[in-house]
N, C-alpha and C. Protein backbone atom coordinates (compact mmCIF):
# COMPACT_ATOMS: atom_id res chain seq x y z
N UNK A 1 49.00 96.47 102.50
CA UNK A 1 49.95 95.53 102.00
C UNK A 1 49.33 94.14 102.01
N UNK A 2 49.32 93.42 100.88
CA UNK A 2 48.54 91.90 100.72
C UNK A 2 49.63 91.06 101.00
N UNK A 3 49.07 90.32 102.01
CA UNK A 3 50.40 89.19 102.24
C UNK A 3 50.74 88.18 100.92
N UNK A 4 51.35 87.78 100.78
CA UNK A 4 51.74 87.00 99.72
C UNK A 4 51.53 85.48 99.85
N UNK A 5 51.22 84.65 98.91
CA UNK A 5 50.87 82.90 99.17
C UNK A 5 51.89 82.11 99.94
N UNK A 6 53.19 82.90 99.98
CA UNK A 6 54.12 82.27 100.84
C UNK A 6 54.19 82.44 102.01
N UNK A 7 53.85 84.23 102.41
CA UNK A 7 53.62 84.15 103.62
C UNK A 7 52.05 83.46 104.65
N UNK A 8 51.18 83.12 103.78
CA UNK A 8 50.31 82.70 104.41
C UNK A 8 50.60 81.50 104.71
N UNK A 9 51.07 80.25 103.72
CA UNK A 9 51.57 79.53 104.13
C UNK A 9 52.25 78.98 105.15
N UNK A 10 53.26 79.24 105.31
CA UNK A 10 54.17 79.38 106.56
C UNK A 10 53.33 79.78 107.76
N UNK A 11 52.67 80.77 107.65
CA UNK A 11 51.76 81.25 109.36
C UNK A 11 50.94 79.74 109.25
N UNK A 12 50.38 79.43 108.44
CA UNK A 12 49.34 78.33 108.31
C UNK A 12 50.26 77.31 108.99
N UNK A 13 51.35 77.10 108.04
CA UNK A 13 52.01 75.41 108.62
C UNK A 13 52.26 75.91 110.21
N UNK A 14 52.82 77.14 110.56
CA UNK A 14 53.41 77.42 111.72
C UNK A 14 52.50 76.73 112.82
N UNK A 15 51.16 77.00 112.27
CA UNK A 15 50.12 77.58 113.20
C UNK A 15 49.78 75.61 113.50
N UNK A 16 49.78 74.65 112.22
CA UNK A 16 49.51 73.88 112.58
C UNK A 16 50.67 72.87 112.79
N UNK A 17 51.99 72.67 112.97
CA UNK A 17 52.73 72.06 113.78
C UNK A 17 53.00 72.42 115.23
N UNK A 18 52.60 73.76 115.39
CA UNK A 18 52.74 74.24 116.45
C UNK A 18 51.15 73.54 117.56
N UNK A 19 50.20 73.31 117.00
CA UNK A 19 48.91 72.37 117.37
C UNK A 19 49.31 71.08 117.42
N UNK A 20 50.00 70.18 116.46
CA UNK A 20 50.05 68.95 116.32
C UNK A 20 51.17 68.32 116.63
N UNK A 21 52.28 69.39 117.23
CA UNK A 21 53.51 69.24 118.07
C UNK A 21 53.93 70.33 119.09
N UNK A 22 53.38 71.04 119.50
CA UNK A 22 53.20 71.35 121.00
C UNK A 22 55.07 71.42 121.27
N UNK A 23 54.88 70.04 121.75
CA UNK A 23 56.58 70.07 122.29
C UNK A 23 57.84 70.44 121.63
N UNK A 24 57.74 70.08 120.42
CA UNK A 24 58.69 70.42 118.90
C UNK A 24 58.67 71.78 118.81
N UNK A 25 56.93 72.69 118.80
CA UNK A 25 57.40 74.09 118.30
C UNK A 25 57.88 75.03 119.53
N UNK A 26 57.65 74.78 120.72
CA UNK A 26 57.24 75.31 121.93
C UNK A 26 58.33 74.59 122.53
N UNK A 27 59.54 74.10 123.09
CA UNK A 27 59.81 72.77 123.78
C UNK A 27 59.94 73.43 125.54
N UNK A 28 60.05 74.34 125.62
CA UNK A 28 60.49 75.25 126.79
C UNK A 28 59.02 75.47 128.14
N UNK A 29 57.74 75.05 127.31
CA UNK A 29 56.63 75.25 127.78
C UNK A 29 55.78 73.91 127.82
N UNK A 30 55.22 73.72 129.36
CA UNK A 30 54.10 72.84 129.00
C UNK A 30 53.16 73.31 129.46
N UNK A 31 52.70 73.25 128.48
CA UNK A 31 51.24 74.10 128.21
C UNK A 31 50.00 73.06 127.93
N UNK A 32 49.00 73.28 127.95
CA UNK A 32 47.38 72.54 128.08
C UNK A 32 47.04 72.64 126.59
N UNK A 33 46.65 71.46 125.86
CA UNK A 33 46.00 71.88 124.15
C UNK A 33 45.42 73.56 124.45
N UNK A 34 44.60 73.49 125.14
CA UNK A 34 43.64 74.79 125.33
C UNK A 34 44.63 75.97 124.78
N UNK A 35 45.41 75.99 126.00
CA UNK A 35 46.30 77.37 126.29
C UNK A 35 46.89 77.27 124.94
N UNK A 36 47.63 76.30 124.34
CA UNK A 36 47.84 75.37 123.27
C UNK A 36 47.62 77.08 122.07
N UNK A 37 45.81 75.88 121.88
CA UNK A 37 45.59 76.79 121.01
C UNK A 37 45.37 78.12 121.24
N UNK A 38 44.89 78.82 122.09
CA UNK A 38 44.54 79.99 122.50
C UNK A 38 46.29 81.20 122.12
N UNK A 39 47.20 80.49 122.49
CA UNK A 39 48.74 81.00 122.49
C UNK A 39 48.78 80.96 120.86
N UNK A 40 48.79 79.87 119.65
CA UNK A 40 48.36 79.88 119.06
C UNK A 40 48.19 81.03 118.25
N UNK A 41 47.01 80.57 118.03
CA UNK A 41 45.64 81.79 117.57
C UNK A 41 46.13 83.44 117.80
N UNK A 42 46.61 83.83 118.82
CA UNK A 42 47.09 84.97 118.75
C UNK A 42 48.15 85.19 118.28
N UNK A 43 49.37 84.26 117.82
CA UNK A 43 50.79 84.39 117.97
C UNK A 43 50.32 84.67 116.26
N UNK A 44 49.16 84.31 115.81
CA UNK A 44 49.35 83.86 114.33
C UNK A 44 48.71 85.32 113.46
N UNK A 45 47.59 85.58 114.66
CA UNK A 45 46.80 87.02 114.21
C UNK A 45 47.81 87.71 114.39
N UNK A 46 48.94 87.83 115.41
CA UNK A 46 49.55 88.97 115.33
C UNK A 46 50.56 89.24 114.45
N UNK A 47 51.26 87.89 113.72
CA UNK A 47 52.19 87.85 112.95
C UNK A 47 51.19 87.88 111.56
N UNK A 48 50.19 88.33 111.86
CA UNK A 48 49.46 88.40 110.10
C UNK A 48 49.24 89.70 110.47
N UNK A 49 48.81 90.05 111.38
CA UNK A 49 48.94 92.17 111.42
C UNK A 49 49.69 92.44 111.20
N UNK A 50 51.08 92.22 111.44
CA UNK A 50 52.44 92.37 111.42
C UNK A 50 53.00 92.58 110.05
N UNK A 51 52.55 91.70 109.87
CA UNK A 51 52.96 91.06 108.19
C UNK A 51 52.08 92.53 107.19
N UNK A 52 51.11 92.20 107.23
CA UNK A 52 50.31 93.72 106.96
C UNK A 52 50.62 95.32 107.05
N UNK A 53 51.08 95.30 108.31
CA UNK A 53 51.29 96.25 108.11
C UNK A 53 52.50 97.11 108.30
N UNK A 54 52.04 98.46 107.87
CA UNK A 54 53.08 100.02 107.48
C UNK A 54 53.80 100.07 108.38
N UNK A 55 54.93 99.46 108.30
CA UNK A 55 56.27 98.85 109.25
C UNK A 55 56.47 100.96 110.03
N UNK A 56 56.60 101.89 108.90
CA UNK A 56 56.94 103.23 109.36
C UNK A 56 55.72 104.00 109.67
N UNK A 57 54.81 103.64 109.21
CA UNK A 57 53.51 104.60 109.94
C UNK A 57 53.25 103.99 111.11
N UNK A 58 53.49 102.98 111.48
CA UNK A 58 53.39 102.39 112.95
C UNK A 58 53.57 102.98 114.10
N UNK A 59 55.16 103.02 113.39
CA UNK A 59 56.37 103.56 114.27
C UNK A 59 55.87 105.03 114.49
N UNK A 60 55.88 105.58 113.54
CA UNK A 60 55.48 107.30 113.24
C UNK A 60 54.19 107.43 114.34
N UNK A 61 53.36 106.72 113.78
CA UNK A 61 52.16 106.97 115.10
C UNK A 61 52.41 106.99 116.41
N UNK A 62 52.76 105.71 116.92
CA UNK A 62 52.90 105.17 118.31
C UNK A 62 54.05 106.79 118.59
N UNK A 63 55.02 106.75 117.96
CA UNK A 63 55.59 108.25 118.85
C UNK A 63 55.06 109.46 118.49
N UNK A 64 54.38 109.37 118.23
CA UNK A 64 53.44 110.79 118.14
C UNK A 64 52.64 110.68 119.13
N UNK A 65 51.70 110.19 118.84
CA UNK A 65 51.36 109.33 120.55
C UNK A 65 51.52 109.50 121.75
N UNK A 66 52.74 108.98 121.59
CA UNK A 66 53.62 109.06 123.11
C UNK A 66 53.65 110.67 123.57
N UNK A 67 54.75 111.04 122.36
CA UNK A 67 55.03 112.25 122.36
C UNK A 67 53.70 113.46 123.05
N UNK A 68 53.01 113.40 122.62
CA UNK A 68 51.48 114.07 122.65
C UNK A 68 50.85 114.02 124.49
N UNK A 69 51.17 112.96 124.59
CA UNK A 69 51.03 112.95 126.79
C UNK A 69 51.89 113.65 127.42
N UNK A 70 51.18 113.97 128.56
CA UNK A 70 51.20 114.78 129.23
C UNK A 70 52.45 113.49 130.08
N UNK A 71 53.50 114.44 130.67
CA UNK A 71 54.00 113.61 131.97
C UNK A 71 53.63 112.37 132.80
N UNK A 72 52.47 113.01 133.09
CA UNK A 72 51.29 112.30 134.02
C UNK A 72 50.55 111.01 133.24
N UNK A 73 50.29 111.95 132.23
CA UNK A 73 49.04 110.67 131.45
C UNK A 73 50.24 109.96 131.00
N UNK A 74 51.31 109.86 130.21
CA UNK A 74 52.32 108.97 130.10
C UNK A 74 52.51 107.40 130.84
N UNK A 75 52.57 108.49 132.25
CA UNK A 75 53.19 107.51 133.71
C UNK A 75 51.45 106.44 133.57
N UNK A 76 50.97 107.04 133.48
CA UNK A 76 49.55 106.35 133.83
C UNK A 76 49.36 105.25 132.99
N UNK A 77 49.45 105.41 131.45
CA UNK A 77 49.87 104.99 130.18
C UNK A 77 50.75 103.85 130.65
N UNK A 78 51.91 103.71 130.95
CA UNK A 78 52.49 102.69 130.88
C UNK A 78 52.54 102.03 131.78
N UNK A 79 51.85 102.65 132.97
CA UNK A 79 51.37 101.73 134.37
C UNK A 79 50.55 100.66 134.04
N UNK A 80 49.52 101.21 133.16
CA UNK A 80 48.52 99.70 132.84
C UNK A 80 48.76 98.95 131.85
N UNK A 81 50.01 99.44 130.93
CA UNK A 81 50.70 98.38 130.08
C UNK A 81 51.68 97.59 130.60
N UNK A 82 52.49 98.51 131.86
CA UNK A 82 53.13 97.11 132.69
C UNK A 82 52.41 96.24 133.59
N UNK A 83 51.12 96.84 134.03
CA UNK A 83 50.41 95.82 134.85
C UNK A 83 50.73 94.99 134.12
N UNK A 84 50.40 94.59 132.80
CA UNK A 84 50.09 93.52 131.90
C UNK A 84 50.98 92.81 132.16
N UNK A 85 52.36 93.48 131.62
CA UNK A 85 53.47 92.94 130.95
C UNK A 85 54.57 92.51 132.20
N UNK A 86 53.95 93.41 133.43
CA UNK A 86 55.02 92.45 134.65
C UNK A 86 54.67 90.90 134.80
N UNK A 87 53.88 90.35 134.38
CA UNK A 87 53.44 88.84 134.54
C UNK A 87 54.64 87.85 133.33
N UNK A 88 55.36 88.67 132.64
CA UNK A 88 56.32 88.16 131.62
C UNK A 88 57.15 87.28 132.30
N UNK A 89 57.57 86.24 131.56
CA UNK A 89 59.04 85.53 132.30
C UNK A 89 60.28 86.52 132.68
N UNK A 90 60.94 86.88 134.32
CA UNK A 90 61.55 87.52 134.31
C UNK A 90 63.15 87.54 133.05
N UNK A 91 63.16 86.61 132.36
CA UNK A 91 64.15 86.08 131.58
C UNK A 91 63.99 87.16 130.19
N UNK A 92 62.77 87.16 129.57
CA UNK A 92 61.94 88.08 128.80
C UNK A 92 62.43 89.55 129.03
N UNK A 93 61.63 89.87 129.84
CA UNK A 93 61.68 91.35 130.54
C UNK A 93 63.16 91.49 130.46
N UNK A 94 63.98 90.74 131.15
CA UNK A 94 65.71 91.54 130.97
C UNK A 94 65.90 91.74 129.47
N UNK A 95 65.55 90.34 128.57
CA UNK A 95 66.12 90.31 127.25
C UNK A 95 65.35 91.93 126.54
N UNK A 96 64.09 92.75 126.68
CA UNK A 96 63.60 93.47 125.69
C UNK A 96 63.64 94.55 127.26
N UNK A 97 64.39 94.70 128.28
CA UNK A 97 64.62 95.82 128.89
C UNK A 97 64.03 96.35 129.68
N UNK A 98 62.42 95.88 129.68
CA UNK A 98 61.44 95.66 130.62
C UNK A 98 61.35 96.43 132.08
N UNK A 99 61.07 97.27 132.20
CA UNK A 99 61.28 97.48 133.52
C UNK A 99 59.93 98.54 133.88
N UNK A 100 59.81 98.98 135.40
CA UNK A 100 58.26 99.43 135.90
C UNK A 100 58.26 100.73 135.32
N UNK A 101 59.22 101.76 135.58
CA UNK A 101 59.43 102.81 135.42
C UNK A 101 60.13 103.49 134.21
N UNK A 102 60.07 102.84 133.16
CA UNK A 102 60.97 102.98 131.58
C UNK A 102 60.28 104.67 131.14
N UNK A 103 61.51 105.39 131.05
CA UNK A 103 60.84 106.50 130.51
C UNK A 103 60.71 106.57 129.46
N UNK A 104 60.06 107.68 128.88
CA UNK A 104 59.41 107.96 127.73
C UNK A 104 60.74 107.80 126.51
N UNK A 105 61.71 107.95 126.75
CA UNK A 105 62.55 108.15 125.46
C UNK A 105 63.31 106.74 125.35
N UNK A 106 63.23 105.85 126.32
CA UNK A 106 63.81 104.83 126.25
C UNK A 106 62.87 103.73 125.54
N UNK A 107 61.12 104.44 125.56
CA UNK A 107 60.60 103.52 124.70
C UNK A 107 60.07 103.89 123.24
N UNK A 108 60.73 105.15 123.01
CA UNK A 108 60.23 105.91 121.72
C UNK A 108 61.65 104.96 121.06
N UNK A 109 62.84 105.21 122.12
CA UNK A 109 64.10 104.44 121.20
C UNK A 109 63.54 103.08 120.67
N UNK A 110 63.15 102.37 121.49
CA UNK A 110 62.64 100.93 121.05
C UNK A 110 61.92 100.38 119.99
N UNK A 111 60.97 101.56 119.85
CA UNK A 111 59.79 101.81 119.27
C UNK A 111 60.44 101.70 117.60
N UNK A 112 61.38 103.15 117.61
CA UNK A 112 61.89 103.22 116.65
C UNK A 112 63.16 102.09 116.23
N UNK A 113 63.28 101.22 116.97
CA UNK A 113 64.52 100.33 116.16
C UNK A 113 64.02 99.13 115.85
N UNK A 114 62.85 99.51 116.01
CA UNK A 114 61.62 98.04 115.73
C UNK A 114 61.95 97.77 114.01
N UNK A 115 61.99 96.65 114.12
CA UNK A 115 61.58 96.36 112.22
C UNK A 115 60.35 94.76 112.29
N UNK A 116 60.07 94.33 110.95
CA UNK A 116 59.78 93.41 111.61
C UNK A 116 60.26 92.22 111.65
N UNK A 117 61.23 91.90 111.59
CA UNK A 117 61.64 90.37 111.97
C UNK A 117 62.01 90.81 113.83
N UNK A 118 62.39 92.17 113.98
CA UNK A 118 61.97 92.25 115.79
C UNK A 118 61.01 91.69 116.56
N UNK A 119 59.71 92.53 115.71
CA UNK A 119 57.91 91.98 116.07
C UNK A 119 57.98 90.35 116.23
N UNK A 120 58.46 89.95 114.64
CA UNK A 120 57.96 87.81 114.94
C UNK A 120 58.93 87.64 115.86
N UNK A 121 59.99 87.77 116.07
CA UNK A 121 60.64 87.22 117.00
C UNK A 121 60.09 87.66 118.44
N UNK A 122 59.61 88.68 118.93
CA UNK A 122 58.94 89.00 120.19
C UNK A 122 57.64 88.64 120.65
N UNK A 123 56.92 88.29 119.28
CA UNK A 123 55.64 87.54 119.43
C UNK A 123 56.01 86.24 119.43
N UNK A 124 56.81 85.36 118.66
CA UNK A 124 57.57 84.12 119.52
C UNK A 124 57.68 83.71 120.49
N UNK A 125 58.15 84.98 121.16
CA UNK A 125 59.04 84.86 122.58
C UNK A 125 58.10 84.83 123.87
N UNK A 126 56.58 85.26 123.49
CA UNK A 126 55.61 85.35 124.78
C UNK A 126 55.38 83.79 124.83
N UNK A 127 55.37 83.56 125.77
CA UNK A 127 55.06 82.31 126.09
C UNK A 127 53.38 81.78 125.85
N UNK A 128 52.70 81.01 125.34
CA UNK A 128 51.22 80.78 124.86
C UNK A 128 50.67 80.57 126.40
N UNK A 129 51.32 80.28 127.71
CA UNK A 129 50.57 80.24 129.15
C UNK A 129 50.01 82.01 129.51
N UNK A 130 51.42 82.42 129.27
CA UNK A 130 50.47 83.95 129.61
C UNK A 130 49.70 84.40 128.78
N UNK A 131 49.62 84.68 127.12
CA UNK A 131 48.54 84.82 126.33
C UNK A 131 47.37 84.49 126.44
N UNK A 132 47.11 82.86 127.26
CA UNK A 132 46.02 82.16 127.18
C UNK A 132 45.59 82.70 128.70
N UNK A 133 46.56 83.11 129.52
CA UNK A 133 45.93 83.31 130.87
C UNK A 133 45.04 85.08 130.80
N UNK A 134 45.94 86.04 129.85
CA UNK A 134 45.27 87.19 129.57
C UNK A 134 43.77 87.71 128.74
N UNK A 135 44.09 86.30 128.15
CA UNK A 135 42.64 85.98 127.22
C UNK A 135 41.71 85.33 128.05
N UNK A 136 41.62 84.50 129.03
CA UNK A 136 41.13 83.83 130.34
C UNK A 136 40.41 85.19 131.17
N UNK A 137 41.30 85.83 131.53
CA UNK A 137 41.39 87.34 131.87
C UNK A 137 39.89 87.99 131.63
N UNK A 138 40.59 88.07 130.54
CA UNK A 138 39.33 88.82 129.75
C UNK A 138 37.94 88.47 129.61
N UNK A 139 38.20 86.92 129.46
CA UNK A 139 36.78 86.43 129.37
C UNK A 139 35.92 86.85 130.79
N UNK A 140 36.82 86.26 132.16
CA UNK A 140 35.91 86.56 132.81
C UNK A 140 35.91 87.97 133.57
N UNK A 141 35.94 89.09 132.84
CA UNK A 141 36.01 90.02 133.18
C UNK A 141 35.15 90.96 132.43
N UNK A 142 34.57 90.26 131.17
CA UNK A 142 33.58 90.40 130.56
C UNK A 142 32.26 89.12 130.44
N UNK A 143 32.58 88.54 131.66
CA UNK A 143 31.28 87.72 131.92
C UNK A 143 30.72 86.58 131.22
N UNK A 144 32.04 86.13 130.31
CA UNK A 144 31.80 85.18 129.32
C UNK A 144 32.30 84.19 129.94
N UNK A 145 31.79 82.96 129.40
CA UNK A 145 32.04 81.56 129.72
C UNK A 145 32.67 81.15 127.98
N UNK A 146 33.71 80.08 128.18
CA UNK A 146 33.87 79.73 126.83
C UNK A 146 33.24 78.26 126.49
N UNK A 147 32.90 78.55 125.23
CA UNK A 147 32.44 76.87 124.92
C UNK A 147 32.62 76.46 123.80
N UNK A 148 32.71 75.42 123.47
CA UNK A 148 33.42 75.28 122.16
C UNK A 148 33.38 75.74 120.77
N UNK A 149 32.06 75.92 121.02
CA UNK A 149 30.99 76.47 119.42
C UNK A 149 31.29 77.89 119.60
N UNK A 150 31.24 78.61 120.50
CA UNK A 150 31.98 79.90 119.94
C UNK A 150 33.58 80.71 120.68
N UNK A 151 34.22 79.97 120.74
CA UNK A 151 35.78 80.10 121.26
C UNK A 151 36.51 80.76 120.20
N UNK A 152 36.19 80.56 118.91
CA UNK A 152 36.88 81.51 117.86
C UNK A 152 36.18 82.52 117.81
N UNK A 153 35.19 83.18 118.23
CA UNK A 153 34.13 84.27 118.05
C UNK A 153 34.99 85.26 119.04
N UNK A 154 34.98 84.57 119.82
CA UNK A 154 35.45 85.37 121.26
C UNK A 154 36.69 85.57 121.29
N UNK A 155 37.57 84.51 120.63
CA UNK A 155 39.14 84.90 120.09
C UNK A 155 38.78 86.29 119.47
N UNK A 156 38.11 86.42 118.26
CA UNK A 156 37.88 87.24 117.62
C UNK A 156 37.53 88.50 117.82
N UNK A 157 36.62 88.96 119.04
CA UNK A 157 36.60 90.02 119.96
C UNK A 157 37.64 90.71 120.24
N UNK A 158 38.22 89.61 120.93
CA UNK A 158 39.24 90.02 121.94
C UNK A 158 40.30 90.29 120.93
N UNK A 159 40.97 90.00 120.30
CA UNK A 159 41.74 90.39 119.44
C UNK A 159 41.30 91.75 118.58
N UNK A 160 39.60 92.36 118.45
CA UNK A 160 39.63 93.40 118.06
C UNK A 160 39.55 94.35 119.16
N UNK A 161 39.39 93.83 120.20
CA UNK A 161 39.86 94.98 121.33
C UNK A 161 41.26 95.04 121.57
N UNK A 162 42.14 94.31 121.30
CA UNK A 162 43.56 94.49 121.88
C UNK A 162 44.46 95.24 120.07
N UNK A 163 44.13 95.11 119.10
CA UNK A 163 44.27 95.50 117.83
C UNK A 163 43.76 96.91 117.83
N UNK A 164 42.42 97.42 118.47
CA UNK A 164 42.59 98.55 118.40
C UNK A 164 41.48 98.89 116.98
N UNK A 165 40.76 97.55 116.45
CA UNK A 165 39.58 97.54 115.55
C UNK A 165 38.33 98.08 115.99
N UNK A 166 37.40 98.70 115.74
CA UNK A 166 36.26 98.49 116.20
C UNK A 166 35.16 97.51 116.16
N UNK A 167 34.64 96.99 117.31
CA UNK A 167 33.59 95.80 117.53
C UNK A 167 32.54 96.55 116.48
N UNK A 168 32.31 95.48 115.73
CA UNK A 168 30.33 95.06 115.64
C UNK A 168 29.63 95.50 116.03
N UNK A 169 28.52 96.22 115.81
CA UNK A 169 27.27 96.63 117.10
C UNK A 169 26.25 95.49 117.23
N UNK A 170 26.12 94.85 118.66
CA UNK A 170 25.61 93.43 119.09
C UNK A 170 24.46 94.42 118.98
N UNK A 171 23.10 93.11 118.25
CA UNK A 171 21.64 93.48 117.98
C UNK A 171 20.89 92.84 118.98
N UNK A 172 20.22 93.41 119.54
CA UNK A 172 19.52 92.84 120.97
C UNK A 172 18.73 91.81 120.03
N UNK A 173 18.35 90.86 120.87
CA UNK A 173 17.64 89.47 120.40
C UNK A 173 16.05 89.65 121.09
């Protein structure tokens, strides 16, 4: 699906009042330019995947998916997706139901009543401190330092590891 000139637009302006007013788009958060942009940058890739894509093959996958684990691998499965996601504003977590132990059919329901004005509004709703702190995360957990000249490179990684793209093959120097 090709996004359309209107929708790029809009992510574009979003992306830059949300940089050049901080407090206006965000008012609930004070956040660091950094985190700033870093919150940003993802809120914008994800609402352009979003925008992209097969609103029902999504859905169709992810519960097939699900469906397809074992009990066990399930529990395991959503243990290291709540590691993540317990760091949410407890305010969050009540509003989308959030909880340690959510079984399997309570998130196939979810799954399935997804559309997407659900998605932008839930990618809205993460706050750009924890985004920027999970991307922080990452960096140094893969041994990177950030610096200015390549901070979009490394956005760029990391977003094809959490998207589920495959990396580049890095050419030894």
């Amino acid at each position: 699906m090709k996004l359309s000139k209107a929708a790029i637009f809009r992510i574009i302006l979003f992306s830059v009042i949300s940089l050049c007013f901080p407090s206006y788009a965000f008012p609930q958060e004070k956040v660091s330019l950094q985190d700033q942009m870093i919150g940003s940058t993802f809120k914008t890739l994800a609402k352009g995947f979003a925008a992209a894509m097969d609103i029902d093959k999504f859905k169709k996958d992810n519960i097939g998916q699900i469906n397809k684990l074992s009990p066990d691998k399930y529990k395991k499965k959503y243990a290291k997706i709540y590691d993540v996601i317990k760091a949410l504003p407890p305010e969050l977590k009540t509003k989308y139901g959030i909880i340690e132990d959510m079984p399997r059919e309570q998130v196939i329901k979810d799954i399935e009543s997804l559309d997407k004005k659900k998605i932008y509004e839930l990618i809205n709703s993460i706050p750009n401190t924890f985004i920027a702190r999970e991307f922080k995360e990452y960096l140094k957990e893969n041994k990177r330092g950030v610096q200015e000249s390549n901070f979009i490179k490394e956005i760029n990684e990391f977003w094809k590891k959490i998207s589920g793209k495959p990396q580049e093959p890095k050419l030894k120097k």
